[in-house]
Protein backbone atom coordinates (compact mmCIF):
# COMPACT_ATOMS: atom_id res chain seq x y z
CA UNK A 1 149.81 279.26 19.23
CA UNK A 2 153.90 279.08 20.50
CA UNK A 3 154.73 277.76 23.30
CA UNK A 4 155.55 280.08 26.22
CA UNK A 5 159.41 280.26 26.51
CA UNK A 6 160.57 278.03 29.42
CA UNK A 7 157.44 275.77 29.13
CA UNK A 8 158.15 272.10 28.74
CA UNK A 9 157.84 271.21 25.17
CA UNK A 10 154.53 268.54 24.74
CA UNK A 11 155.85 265.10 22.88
CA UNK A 12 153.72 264.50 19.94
CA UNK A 13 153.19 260.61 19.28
CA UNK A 14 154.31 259.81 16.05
CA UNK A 15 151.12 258.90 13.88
CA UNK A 16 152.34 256.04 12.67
CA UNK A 17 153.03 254.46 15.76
CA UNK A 18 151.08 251.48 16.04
CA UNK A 19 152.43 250.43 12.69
CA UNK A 20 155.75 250.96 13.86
CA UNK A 21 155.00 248.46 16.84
CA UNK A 22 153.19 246.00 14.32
CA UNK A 23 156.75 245.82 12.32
CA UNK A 24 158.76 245.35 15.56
CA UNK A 25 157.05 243.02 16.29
CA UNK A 26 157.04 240.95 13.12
CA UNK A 27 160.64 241.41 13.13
CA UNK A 28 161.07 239.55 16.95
CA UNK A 29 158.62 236.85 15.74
CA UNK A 30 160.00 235.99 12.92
CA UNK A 31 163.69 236.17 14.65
CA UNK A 32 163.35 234.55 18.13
CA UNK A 33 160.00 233.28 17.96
CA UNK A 34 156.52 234.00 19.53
CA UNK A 35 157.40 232.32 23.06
CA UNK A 36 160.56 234.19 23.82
CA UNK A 37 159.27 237.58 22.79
CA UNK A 38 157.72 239.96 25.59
CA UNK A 39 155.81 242.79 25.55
CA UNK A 40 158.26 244.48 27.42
CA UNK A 41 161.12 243.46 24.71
CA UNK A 42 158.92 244.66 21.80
CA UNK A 43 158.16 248.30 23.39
CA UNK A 44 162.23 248.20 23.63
CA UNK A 45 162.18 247.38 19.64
CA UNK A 46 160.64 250.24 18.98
CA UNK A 47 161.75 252.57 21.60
CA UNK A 48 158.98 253.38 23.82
CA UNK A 49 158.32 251.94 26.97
CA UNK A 50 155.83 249.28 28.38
CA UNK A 51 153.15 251.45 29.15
CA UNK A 52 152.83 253.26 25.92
CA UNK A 53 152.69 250.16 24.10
CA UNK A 54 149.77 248.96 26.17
CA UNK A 55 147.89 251.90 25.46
CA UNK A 56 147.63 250.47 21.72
CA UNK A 57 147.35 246.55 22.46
CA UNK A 58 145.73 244.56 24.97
CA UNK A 59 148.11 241.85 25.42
CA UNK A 60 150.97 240.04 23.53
CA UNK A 61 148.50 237.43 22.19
CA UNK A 62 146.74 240.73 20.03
CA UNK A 63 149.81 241.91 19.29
CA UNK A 64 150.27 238.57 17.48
CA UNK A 65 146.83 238.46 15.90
CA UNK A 66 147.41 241.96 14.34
CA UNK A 67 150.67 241.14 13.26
CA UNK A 68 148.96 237.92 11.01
CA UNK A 69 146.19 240.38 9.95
CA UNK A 70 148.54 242.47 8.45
CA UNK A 71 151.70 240.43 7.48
CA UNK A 72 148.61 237.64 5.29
CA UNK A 73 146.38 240.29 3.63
CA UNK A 74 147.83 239.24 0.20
CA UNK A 75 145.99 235.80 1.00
CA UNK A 76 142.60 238.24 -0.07
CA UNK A 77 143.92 238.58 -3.74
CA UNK A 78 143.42 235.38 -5.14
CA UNK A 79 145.85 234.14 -7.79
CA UNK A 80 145.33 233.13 -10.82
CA UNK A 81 143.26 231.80 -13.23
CA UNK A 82 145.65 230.42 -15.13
CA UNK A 83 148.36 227.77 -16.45
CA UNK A 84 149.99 226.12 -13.49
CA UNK A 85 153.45 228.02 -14.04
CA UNK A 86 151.87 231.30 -14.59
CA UNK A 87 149.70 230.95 -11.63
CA UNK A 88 153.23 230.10 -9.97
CA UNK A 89 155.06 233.00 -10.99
CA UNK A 90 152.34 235.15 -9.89
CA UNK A 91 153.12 233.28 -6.58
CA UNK A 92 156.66 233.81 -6.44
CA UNK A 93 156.37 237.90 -7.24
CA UNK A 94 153.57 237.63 -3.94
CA UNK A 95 156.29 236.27 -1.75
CA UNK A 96 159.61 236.99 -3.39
CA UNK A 97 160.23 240.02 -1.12
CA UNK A 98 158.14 239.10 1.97
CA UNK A 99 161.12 237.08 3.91
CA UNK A 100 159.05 236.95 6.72
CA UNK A 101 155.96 234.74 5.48
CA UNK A 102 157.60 231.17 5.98
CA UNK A 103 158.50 231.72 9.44
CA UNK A 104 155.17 232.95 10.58
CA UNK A 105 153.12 230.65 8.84
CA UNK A 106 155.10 227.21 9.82
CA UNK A 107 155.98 228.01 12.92
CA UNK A 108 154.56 231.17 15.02
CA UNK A 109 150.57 230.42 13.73
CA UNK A 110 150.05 227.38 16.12
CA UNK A 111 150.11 230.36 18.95
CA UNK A 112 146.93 232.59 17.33
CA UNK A 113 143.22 231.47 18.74
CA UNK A 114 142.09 228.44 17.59
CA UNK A 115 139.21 230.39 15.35
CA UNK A 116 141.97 233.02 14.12
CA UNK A 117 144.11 230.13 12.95
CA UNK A 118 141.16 227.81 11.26
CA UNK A 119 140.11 231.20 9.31
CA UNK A 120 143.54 231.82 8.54
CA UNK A 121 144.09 228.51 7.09
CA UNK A 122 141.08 228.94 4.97
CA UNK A 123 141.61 231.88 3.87
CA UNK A 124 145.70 230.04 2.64
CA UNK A 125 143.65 227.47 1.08
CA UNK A 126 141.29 229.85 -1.34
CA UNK A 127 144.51 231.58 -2.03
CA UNK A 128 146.38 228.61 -3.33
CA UNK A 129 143.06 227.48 -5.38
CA UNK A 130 143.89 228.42 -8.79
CA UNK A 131 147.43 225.96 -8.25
CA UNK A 132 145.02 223.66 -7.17
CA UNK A 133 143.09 223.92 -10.18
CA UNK A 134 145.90 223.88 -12.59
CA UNK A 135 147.51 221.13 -10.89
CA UNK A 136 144.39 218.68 -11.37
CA UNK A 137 144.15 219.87 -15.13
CA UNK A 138 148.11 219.00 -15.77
CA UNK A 139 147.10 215.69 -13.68
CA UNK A 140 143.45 214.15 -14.12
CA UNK A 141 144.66 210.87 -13.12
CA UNK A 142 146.30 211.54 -10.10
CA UNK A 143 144.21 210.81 -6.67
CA UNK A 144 142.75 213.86 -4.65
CA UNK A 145 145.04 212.92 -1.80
CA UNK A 146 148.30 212.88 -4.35
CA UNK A 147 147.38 216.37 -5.50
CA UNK A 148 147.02 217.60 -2.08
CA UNK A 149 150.78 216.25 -1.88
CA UNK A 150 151.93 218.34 -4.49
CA UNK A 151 150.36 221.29 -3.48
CA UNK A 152 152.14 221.15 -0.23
CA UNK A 153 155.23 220.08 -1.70
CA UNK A 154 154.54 223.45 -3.96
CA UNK A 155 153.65 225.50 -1.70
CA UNK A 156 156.82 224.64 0.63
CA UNK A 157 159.50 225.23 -2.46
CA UNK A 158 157.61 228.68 -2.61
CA UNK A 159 157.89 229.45 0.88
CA UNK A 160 161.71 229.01 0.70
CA UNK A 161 161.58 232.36 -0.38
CA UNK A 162 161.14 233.50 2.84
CA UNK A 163 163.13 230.87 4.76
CA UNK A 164 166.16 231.99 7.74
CA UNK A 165 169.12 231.06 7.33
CA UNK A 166 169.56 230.81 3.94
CA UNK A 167 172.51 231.93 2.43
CA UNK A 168 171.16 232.22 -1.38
CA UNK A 169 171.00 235.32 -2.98
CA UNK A 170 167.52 236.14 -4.05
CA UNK A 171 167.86 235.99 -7.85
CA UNK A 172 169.09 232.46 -6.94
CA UNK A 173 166.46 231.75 -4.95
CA UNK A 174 163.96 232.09 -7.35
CA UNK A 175 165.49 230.28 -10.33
CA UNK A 176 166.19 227.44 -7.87
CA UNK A 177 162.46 227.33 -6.54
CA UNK A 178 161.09 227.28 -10.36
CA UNK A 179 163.19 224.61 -11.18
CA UNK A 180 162.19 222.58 -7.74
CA UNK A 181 158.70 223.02 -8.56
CA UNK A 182 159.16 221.72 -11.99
CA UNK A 183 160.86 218.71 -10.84
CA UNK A 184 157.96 218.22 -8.60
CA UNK A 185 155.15 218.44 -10.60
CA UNK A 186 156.91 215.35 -13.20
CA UNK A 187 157.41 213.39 -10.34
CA UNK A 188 155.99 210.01 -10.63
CA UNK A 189 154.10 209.37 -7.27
CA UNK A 190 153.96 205.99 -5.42
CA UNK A 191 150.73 204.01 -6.08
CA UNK A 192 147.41 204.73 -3.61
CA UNK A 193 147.24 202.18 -1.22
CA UNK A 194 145.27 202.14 2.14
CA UNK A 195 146.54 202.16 5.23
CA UNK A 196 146.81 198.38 6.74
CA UNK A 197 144.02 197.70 9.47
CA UNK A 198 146.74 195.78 11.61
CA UNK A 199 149.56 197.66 11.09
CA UNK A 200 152.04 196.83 13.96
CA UNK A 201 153.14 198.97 16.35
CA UNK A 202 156.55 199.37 16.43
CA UNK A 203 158.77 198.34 19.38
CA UNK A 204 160.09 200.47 21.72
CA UNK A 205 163.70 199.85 22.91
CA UNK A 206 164.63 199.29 26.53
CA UNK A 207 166.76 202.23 26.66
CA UNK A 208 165.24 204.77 28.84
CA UNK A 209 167.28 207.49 26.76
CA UNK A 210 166.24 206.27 23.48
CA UNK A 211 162.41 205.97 24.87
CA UNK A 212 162.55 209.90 26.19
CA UNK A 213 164.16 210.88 22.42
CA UNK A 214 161.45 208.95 20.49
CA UNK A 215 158.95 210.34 22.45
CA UNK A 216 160.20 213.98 22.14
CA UNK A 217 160.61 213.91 18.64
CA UNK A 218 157.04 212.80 18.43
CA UNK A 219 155.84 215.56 20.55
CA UNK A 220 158.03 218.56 19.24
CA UNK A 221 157.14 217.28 15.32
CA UNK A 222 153.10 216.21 15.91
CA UNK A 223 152.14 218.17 19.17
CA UNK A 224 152.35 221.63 20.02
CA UNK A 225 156.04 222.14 19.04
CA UNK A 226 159.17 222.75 21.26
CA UNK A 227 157.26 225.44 23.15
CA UNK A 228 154.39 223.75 23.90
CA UNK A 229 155.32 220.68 24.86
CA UNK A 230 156.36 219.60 28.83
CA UNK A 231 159.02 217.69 30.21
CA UNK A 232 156.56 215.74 31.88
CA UNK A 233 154.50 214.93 28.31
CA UNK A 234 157.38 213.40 26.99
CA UNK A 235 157.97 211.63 30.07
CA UNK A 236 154.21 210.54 30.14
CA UNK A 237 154.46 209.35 26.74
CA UNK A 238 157.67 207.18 27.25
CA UNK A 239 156.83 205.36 30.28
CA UNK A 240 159.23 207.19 32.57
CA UNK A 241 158.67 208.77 35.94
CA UNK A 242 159.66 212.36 36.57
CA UNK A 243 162.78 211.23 38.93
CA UNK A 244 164.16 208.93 36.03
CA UNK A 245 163.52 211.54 33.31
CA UNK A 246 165.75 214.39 34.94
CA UNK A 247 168.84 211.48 35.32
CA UNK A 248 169.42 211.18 31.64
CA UNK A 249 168.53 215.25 30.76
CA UNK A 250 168.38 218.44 33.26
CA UNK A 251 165.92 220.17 31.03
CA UNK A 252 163.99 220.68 27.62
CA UNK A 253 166.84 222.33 25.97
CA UNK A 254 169.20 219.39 26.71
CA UNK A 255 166.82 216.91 25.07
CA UNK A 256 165.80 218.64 22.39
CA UNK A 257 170.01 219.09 21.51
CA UNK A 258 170.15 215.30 22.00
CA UNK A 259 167.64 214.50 18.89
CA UNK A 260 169.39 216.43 17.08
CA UNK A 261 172.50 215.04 17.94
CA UNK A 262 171.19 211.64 17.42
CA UNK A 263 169.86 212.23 14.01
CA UNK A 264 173.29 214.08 12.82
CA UNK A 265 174.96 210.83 14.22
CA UNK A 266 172.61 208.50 12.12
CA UNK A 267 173.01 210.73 8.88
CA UNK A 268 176.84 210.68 9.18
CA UNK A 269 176.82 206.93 9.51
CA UNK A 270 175.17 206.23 7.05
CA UNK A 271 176.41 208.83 4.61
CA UNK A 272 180.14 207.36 5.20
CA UNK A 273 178.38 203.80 4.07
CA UNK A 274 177.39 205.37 0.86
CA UNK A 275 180.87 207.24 0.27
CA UNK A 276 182.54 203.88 1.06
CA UNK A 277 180.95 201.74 -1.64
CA UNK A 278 179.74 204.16 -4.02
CA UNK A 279 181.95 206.02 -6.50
CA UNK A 280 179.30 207.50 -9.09
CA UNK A 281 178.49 211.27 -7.07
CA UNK A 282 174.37 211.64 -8.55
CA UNK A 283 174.15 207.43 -7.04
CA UNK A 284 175.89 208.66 -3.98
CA UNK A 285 173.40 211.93 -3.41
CA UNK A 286 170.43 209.68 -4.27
CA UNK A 287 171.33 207.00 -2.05
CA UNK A 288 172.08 209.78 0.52
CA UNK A 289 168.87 211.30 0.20
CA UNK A 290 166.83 207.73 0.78
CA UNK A 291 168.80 207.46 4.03
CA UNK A 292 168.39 210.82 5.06
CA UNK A 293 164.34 210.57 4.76
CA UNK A 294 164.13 207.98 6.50
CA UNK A 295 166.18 208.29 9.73
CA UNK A 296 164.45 212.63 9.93
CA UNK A 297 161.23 211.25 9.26
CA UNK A 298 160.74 211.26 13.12
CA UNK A 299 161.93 214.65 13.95
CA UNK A 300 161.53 216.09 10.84
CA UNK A 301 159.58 219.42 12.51
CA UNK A 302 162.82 219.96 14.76
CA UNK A 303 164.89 220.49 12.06
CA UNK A 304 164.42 224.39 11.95
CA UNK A 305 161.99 224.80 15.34
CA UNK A 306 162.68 226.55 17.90
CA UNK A 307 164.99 229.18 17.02
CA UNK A 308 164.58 231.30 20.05
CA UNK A 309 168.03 232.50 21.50
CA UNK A 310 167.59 230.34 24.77
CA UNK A 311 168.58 227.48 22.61
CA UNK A 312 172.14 228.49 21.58
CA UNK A 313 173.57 225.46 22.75
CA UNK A 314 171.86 223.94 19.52
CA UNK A 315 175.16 224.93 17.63
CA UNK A 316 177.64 222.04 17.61
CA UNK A 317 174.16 219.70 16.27
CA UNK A 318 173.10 222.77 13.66
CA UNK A 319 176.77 222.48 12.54
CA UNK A 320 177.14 219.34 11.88
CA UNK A 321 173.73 219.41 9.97
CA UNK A 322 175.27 222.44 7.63
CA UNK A 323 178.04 220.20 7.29
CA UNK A 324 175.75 217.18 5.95
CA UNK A 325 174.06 219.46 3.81
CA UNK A 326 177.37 220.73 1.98
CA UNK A 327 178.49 217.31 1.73
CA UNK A 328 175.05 216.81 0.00
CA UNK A 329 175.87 220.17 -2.03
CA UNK A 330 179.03 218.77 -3.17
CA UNK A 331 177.68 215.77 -4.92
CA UNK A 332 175.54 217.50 -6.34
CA UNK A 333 177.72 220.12 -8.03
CA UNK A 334 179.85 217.24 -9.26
CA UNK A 335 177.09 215.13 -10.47
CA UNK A 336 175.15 218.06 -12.44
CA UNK A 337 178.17 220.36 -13.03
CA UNK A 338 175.71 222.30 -14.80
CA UNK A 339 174.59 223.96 -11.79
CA UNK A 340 176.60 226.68 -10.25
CA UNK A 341 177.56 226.10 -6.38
CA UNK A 342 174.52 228.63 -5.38
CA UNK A 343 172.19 226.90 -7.22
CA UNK A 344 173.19 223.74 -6.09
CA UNK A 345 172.84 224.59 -2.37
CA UNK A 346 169.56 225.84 -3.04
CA UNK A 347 168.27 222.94 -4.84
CA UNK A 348 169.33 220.75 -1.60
CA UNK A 349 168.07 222.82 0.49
CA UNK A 350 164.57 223.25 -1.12
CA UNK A 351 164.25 219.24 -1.23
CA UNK A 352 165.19 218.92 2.55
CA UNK A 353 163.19 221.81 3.29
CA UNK A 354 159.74 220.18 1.31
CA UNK A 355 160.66 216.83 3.27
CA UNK A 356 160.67 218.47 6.75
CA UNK A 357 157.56 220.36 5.30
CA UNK A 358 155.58 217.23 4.51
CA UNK A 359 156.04 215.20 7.16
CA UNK A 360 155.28 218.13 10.15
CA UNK A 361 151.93 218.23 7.67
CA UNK A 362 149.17 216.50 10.10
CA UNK A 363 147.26 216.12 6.62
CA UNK A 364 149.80 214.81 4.65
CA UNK A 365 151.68 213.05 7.36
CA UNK A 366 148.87 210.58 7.64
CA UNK A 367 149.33 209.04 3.80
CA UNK A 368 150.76 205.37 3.78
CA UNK A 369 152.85 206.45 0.73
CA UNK A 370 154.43 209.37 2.11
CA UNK A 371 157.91 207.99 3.24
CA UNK A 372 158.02 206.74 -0.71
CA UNK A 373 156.87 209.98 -1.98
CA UNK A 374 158.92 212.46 -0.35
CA UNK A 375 161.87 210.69 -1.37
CA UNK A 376 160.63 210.60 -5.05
CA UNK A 377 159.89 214.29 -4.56
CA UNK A 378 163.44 215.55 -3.21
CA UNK A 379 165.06 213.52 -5.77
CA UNK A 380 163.03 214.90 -8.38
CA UNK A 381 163.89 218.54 -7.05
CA UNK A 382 167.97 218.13 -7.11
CA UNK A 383 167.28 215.92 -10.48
CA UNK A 384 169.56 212.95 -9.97
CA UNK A 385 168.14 209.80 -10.65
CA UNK A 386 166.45 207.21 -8.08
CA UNK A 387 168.87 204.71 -6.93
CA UNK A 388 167.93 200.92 -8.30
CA UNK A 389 164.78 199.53 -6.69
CA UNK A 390 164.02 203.43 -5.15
CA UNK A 391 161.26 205.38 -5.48
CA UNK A 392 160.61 206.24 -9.29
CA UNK A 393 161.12 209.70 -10.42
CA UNK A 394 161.10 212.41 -13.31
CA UNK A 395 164.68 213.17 -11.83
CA UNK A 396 165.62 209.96 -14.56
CA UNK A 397 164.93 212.89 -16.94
CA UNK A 398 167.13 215.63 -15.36
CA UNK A 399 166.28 218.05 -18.01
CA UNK A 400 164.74 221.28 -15.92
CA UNK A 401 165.29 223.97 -18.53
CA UNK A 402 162.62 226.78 -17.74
């Protein structure tokens, strides 16, 4: 039947349109992150206002569940069987065009319901089975605990696929992460040792500042992240009263731009050592690399968390960490001239990545050798060999044809 002439015309909702809100929202999360996204912003994503949206989702924290429903159900198609590097190429054409993955899984899942995110997790771990399997068939030797290692280490090259911020175009990307993954499953992995009983604590400086700093890093990299942790944890956790706290920084933000000042600062320094006194560029990277997993090992989860637009005044410390990285880049093109600039970048930045990865890992974070490890690891991914007296590593043998 037509519609009288005059008579308001009735809007037909689109029949797609809670898939349409399910993408918008995917697209905010993975951009700003989960905190600084409202309900309100995502109806204005897709063009509709509050109230319509609400007539297809409860609240924001459904809206989020949904979104991990939908953006994971490749986790119910298990890989493999298979040899390890066919079970990772099967890998690599799951993620290659799903950009989004990394960002949801590392840092947005800590926000689901605790049940949501334990099933979740399971259902990651079934997926990533069969490179479990073929991992402990190309290594029967190697501890459960050191295979769990690699599969993390693994599973973080592959999830550089989907990383922000990187500059590498796909093709690239892909060569680069099949390489990384070669170089570490040959790398030669520190001894098991346990834990010591009376390990000592370590001593905390006098400095009020550089109390607050330790303390955030510790919170933002082993708590609930930036968002989730409060000015008055940190303070809690470094000994300092509320009053004292707000004299050295006025707010979250400003402390969180202070770590990462401080560990820029502590990179450069000791880069400029290495560039002083070393003239060979792949003793130079690898000496570079040692340094710089040891002074991130602290804040390593800050590195890319938060990236929520309240925290633009991040850029002068994100700078000078791009910078750090193409100086890294750099040596690395002149010690393996082999490798194109694009390639090279990626290679750094899939070691660095794997080494943020690992430590933010509350499994993995807890092994005595991990500081000895990820260094062996990351220098087995750019393929330079270890310095003298460093970690051992396949990258002596940097031969990673593929």
């Amino acid at each position: 039947m037509s519609t009288p002439p005059g008579a308001p015309r009735q809007r037909r909702r689109p029949p797609d349109r809670k898939q349409q809100i399910l993408l918008a929202a995917r697209r905010l999360f993975a951009r700003v992150g989960y905190p600084d996204v409202s309900m309100a912003r995502i109806a204005e994503e897709v063009g509709i206002t509050a109230g319509a949206l609400y007539r297809h989702f409860e609240n924001k924290s459904t809206v989020l569940e949904r979104v991990f429903e939908e953006s994971f159900a490749w986790l119910d198609n298990p890989l493999g069987p298979g040899e390890f590097f066919e079970v990772v190429d099967e890998a690599i054409g799951v993620l290659v065009d799903q950009t989004f993955v990394a960002r949801l899984w590392i840092h947005e899942r800590r926000y689901l319901p605790v049940d949501s995110n334990t099933a979740l997790a399971r259902r990651m771990d079934r997926w990533r089975g069969s490179l479990r399997s073929a991992l402990q068939s190309m290594h029967p030797d190697l501890t459960l605990g050191q295979i769990d290692l690699l599969l993390a280490a693994t599973q973080s090259a592959l999830f550089y696929l989907g990383r922000r911020a990187i500059r590498v175009p796909p093709a690239e990307q892909v060569s680069a992460v099949r390489a990384a993954i070669k170089g570490i499953v040959t790398t030669e992995l520190a001894a098991p040792r346990a834990r010591p009983n009376d390990e000592a604590r370590r001593r905390m400086p006098v400095s009020l500042r550089e109390r607050i700093l330790l303390a955030a890093s510790e919170h933002f990299g082993r708590g609930d992240g930036y968002h989730g942790t409060a000015m008055s944890s940190i303070g809690m956790t470094a000994g300092v009263t509320g009053p004292s706290l707000y004299l050295h920084f006025k707010n979250k933000a400003d402390v969180l731009r202070a770590v990462h000042e401080r560990e820029a600062h502590a990179l450069w320094i000791e880069l400029d050592a290495v560039l002083a006194t070393v003239s060979d560029a792949a003793k130079a990277l690898a000496m570079a690399l040692v340094s710089w997993v040891r002074v991130i090992q602290p804040g390593a989860a800050t590195l890319e968390d938060p990236t929520g637009e309240t925290l633009g005044s991040l850029g002068t410390s994100i700078a000078a960490q791009r910078e750090f990285v193409a100086e890294l880049v750099a040596l690395l093109v002149e010690a393996r001239p082999e490798l194109s600039p694009l390639e090279a970048r990626a290679r750094i930045q899939i070691g660095l990545i794997i080494v943020a990865d690992l430590f933010r890992d509350p499994e993995i974070s807890t092994q005595p050798t991990l500081q000895d490890d990820a260094t062996a690891l990351v220098l087995g991914v750019v393929g330079v060999p270890a310095p003298p007296n460093g970690p051992r590593s396949s990258a002596n043998r940097p031969d990673d044809s593929r």
